[in-house]
N, C-alpha and C. Protein backbone atom coordinates (compact mmCIF):
# COMPACT_ATOMS: atom_id res chain seq x y z
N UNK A 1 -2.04 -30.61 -21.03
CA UNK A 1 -3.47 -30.64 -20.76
C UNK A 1 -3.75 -29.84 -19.48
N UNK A 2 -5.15 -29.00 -19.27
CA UNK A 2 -5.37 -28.28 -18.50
C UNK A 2 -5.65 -29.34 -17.00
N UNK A 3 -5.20 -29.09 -15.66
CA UNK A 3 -5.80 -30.15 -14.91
C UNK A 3 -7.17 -29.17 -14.84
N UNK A 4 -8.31 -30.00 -13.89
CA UNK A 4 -9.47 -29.12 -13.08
C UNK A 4 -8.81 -28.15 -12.20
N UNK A 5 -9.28 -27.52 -11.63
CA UNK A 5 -9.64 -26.96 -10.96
C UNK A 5 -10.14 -26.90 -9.83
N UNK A 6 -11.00 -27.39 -9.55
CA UNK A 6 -11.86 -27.79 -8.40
C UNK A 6 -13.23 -28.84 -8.55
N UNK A 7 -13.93 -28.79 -7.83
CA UNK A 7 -14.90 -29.90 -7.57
C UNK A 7 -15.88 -29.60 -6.68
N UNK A 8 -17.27 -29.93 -7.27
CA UNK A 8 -18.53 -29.44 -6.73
C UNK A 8 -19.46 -30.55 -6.72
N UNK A 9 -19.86 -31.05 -5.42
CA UNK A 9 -20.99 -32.31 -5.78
C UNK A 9 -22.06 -31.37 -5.43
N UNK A 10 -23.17 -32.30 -6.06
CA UNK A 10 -24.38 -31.70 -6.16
C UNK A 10 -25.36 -32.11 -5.30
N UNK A 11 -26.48 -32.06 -4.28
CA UNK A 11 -27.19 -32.40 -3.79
C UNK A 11 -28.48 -31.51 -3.97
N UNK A 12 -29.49 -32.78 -4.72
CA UNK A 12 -30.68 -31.48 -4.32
C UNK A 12 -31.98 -31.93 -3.61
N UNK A 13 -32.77 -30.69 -3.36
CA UNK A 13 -33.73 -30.40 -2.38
C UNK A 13 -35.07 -29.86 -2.37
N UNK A 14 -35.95 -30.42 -1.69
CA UNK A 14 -37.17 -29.41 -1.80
C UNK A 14 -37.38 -28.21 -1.54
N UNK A 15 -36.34 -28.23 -0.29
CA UNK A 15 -37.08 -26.63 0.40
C UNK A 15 -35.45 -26.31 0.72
N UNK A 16 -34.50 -25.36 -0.20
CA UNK A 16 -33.48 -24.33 -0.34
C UNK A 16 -33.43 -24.31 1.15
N UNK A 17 -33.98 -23.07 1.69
CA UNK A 17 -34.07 -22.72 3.01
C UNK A 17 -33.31 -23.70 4.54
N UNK A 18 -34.43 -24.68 4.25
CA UNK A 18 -33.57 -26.03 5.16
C UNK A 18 -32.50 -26.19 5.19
N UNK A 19 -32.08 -27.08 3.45
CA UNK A 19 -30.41 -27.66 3.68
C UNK A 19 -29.71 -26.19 3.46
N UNK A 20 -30.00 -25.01 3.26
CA UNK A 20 -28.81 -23.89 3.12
C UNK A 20 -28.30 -24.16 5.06
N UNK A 21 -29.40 -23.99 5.66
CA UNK A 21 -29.34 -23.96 6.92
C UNK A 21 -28.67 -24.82 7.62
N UNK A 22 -28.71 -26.09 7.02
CA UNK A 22 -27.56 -27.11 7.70
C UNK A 22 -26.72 -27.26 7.18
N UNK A 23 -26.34 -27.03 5.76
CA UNK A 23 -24.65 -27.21 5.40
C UNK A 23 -24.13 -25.77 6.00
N UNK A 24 -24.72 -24.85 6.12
CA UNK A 24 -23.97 -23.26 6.20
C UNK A 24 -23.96 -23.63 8.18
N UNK A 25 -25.13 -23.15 9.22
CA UNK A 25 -25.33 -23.47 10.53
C UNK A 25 -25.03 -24.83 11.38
N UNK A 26 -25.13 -25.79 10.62
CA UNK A 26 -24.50 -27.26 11.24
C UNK A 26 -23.57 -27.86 11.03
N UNK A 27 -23.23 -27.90 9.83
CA UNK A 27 -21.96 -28.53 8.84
C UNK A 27 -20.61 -27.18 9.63
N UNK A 28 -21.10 -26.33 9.03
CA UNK A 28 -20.25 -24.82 8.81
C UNK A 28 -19.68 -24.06 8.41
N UNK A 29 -19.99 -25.22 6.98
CA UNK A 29 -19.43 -24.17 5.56
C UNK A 29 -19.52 -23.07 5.36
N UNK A 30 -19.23 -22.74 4.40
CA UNK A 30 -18.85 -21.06 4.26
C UNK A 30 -20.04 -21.29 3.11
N UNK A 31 -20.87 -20.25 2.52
CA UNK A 31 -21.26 -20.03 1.74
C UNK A 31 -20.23 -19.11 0.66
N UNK A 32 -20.07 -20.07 -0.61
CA UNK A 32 -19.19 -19.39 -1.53
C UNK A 32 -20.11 -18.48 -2.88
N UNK A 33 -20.86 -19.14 -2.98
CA UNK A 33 -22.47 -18.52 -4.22
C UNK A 33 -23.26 -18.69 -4.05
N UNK A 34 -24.13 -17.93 -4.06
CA UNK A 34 -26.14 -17.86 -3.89
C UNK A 34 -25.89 -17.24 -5.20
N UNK A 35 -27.26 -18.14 -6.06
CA UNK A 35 -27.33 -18.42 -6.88
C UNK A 35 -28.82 -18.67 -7.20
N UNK A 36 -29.06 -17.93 -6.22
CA UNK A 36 -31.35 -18.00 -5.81
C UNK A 36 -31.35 -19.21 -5.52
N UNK A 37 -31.73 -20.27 -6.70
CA UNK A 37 -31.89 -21.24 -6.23
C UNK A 37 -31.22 -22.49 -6.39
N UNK A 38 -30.11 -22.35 -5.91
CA UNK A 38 -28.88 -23.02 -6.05
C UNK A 38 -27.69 -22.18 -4.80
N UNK A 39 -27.11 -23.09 -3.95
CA UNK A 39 -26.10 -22.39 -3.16
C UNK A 39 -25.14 -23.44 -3.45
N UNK A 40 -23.89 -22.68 -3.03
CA UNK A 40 -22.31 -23.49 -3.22
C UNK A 40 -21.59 -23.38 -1.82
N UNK A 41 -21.06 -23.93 -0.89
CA UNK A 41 -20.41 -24.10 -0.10
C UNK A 41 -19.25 -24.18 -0.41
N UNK A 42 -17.95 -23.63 0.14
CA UNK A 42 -17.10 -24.38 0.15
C UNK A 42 -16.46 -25.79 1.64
N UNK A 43 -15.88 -26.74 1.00
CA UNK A 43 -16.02 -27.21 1.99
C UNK A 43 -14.20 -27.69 2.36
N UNK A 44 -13.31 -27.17 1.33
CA UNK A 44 -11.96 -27.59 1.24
C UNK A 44 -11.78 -26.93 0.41
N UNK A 45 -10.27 -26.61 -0.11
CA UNK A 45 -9.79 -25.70 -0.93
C UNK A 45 -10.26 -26.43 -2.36
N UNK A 46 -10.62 -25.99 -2.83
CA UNK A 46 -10.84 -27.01 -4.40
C UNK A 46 -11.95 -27.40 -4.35
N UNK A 47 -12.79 -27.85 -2.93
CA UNK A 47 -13.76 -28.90 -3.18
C UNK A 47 -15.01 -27.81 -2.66
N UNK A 48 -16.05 -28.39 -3.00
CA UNK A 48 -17.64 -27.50 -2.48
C UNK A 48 -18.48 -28.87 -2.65
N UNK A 49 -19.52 -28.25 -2.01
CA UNK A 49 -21.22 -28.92 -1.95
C UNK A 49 -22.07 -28.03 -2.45
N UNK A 50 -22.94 -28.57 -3.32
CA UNK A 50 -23.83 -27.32 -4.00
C UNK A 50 -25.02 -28.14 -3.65
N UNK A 51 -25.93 -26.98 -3.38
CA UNK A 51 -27.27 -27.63 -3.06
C UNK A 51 -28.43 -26.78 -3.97
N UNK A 52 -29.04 -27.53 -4.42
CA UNK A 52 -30.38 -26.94 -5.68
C UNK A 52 -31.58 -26.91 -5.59
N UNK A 53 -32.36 -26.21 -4.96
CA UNK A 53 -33.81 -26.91 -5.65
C UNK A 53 -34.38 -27.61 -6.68
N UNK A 54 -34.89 -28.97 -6.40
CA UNK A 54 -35.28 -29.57 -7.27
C UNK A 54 -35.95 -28.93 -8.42
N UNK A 55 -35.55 -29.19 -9.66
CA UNK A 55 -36.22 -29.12 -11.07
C UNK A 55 -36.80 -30.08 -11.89
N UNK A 56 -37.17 -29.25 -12.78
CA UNK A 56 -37.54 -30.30 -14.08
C UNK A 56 -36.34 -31.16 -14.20
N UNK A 57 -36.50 -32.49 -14.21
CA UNK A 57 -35.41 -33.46 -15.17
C UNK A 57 -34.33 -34.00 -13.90
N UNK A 58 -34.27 -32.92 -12.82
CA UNK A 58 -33.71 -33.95 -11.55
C UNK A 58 -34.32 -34.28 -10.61
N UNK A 59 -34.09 -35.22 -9.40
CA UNK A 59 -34.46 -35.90 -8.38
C UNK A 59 -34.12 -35.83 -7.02
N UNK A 60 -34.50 -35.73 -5.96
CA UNK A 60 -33.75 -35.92 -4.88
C UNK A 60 -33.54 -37.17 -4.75
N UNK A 61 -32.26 -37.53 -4.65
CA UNK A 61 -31.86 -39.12 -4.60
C UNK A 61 -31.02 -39.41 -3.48
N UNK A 62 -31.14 -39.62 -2.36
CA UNK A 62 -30.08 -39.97 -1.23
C UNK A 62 -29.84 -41.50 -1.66
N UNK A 63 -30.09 -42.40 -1.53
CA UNK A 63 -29.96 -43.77 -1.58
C UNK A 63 -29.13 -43.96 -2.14
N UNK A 64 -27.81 -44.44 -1.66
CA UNK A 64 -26.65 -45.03 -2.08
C UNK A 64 -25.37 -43.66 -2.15
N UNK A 65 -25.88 -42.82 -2.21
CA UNK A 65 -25.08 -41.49 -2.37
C UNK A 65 -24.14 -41.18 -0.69
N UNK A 66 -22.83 -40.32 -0.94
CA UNK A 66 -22.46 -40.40 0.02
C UNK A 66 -21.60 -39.22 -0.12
N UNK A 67 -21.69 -37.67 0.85
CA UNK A 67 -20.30 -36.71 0.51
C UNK A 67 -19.48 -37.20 2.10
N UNK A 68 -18.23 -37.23 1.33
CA UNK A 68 -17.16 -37.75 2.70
C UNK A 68 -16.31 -36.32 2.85
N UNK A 69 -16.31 -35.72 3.94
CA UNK A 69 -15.48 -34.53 4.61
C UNK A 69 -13.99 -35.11 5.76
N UNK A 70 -12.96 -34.84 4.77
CA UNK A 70 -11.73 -35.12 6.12
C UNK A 70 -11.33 -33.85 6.92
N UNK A 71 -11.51 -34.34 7.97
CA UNK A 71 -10.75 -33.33 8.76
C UNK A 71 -9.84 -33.94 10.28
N UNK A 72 -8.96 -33.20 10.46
CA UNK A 72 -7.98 -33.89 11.12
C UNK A 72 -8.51 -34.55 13.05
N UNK A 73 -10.20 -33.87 13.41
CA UNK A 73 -10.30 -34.00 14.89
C UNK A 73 -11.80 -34.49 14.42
N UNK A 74 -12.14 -35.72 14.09
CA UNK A 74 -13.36 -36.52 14.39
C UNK A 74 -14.13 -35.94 15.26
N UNK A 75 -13.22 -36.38 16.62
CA UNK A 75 -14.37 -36.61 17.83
C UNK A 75 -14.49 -34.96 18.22
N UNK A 76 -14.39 -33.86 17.75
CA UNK A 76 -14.37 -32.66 18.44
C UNK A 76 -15.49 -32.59 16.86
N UNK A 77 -15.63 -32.61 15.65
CA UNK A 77 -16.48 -32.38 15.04
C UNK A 77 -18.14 -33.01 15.47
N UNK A 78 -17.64 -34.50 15.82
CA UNK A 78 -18.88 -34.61 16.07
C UNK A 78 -19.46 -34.47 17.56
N UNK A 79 -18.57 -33.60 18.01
CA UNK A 79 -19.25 -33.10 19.75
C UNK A 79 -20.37 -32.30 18.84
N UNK A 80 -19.51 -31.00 17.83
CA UNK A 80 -19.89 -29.73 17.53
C UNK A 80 -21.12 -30.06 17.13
N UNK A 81 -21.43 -31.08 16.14
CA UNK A 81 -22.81 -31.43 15.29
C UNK A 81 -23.73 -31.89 16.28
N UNK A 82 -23.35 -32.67 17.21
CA UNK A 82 -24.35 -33.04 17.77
C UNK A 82 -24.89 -32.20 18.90
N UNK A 83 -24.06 -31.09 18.89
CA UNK A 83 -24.63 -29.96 19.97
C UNK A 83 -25.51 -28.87 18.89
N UNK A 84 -25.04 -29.05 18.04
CA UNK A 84 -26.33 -28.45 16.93
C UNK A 84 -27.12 -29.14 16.18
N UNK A 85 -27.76 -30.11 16.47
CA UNK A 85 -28.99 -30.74 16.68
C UNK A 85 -28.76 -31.57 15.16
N UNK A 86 -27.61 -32.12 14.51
CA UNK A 86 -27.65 -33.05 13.59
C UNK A 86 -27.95 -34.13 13.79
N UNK A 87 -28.38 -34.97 12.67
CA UNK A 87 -29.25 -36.35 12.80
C UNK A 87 -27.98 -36.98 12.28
N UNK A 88 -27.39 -37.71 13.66
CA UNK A 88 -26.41 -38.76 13.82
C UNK A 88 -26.30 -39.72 13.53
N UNK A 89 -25.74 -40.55 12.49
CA UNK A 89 -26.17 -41.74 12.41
C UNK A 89 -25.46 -43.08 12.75
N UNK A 90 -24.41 -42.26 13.58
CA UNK A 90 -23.13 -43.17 13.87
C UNK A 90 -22.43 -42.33 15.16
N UNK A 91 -21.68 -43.22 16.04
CA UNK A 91 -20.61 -42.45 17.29
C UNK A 91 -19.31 -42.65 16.23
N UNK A 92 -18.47 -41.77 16.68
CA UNK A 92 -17.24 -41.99 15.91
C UNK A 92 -16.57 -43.25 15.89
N UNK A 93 -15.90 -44.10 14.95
CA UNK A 93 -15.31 -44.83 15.26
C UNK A 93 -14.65 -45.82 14.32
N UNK A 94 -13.13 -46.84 14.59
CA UNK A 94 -12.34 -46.89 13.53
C UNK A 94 -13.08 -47.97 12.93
N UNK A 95 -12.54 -47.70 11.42
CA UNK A 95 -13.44 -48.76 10.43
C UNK A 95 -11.86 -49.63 10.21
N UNK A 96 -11.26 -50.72 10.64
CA UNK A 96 -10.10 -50.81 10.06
C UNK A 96 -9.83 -51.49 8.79
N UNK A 97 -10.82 -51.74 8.11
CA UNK A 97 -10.89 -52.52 6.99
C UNK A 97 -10.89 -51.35 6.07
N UNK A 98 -11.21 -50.27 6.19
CA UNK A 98 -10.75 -49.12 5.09
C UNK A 98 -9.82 -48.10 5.78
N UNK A 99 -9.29 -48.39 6.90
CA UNK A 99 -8.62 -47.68 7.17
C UNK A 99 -8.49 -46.06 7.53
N UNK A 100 -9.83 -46.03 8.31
CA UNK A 100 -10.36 -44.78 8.54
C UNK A 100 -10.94 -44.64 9.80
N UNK A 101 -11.30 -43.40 10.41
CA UNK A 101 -11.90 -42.82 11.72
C UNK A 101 -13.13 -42.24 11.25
N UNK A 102 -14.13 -42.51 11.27
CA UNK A 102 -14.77 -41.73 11.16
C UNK A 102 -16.64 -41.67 11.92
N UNK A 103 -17.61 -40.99 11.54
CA UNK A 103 -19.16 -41.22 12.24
C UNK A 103 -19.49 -40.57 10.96
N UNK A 104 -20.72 -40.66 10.56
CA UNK A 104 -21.81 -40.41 9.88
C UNK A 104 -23.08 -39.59 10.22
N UNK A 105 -23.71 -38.42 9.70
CA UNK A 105 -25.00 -37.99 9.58
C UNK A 105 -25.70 -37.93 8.65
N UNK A 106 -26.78 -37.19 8.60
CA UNK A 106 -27.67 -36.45 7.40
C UNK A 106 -28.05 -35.72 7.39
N UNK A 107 -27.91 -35.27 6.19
CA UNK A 107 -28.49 -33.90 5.97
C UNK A 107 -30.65 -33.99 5.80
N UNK A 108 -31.29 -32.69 5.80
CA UNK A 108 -32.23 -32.67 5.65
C UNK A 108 -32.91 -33.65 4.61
N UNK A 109 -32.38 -34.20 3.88
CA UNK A 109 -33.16 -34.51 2.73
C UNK A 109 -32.72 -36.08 2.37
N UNK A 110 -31.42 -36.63 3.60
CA UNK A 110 -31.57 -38.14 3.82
C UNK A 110 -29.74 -37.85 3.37
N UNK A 111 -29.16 -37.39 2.75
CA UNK A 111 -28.22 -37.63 1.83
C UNK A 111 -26.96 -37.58 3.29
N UNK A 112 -26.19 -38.86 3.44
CA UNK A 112 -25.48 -39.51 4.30
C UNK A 112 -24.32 -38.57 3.99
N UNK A 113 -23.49 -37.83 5.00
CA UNK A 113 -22.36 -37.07 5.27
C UNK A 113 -21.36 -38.07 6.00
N UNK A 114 -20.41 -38.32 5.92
CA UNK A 114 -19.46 -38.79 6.57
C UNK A 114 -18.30 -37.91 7.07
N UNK A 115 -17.95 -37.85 8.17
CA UNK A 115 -16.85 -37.01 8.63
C UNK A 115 -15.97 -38.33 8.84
N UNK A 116 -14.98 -37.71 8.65
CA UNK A 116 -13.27 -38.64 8.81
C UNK A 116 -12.38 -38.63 8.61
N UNK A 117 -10.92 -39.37 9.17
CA UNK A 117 -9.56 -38.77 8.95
C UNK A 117 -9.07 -40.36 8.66
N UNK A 118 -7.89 -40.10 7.85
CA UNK A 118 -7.32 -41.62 7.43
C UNK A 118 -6.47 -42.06 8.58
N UNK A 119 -6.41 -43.21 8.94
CA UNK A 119 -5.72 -43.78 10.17
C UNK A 119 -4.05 -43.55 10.30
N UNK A 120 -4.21 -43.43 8.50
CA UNK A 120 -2.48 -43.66 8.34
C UNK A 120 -1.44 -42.48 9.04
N UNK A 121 -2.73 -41.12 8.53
CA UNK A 121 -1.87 -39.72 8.89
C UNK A 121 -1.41 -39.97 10.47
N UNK A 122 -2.12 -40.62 11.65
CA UNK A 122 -2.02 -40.89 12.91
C UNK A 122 -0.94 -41.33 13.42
N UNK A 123 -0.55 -42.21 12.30
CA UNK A 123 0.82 -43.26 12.60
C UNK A 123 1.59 -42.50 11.74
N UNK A 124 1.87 -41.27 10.90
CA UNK A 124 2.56 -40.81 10.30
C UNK A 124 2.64 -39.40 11.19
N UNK A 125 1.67 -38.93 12.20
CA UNK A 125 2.16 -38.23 13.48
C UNK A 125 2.77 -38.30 14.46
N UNK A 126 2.67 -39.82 14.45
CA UNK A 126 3.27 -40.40 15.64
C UNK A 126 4.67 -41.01 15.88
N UNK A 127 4.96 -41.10 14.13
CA UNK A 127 6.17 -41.63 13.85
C UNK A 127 6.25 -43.48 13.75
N UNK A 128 5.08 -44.20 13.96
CA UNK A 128 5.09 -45.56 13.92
C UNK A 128 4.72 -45.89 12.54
N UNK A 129 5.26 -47.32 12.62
CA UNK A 129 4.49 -47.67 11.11
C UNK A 129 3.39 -48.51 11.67
């Protein structure tokens, strides 16, 4: 059987312009396709964020929705965001009941970003169990 390939969540929007501007200028994705009205980020090898202008038949829906980004330096990502004017919704910090580091923002249109690294890789740098 073929595996995937890769992986694209979808987020969409009223006004293109805006969220291109904060996943590409705040986040700091790469823009991988413009697509008029539709862009693709990449945001990991395999993985992207696509953002759409709203259409016929979809919704902007933040509520309950969530894209999670790992990366290995938390607290140096969220210096970077919050020196480019992202809406913070959290200081960094460990969740130990899931076993993670991480803080939270949003994007233009409400939809909750999480930045974070798993606790385990830490103790698997460090050599402890």
């Amino acid at each position: 059987m073929t595996e995937f390939e890769g992986q694209i969540a979808w987020v969409y929007c009223e006004d293109l312009a805006i969220t291109s501007a904060f996943y590409s200028n705040v986040l700091g994705l790469e823009l991988w396709r413009d697509a008029g009205t539709a862009q693709i980020f990449r945001s990991a090898p395999g993985a992207m964020i696509g953002v759409c202008r709203v259409f016929e038949g979809r919704e902007v829906l933040p509520a309950g929705g969530m894209i999670t980004l790992l990366i290995s330096d938390v607290d140096e990502r969220y210096e970077l965001l919050k020196s480019r004017g992202a809406r913070l919704l959290s200081a960094p910090e460990k969740l130990e009941h899931f076993g993670i580091y991480s803080f939270f923002c949003e994007d233009p249109n409400g939809y909750v970003i999480e930045i974070q690294r798993f606790l385990e890789l830490d103790q698997a740098r460090s050599g402890s169990n």
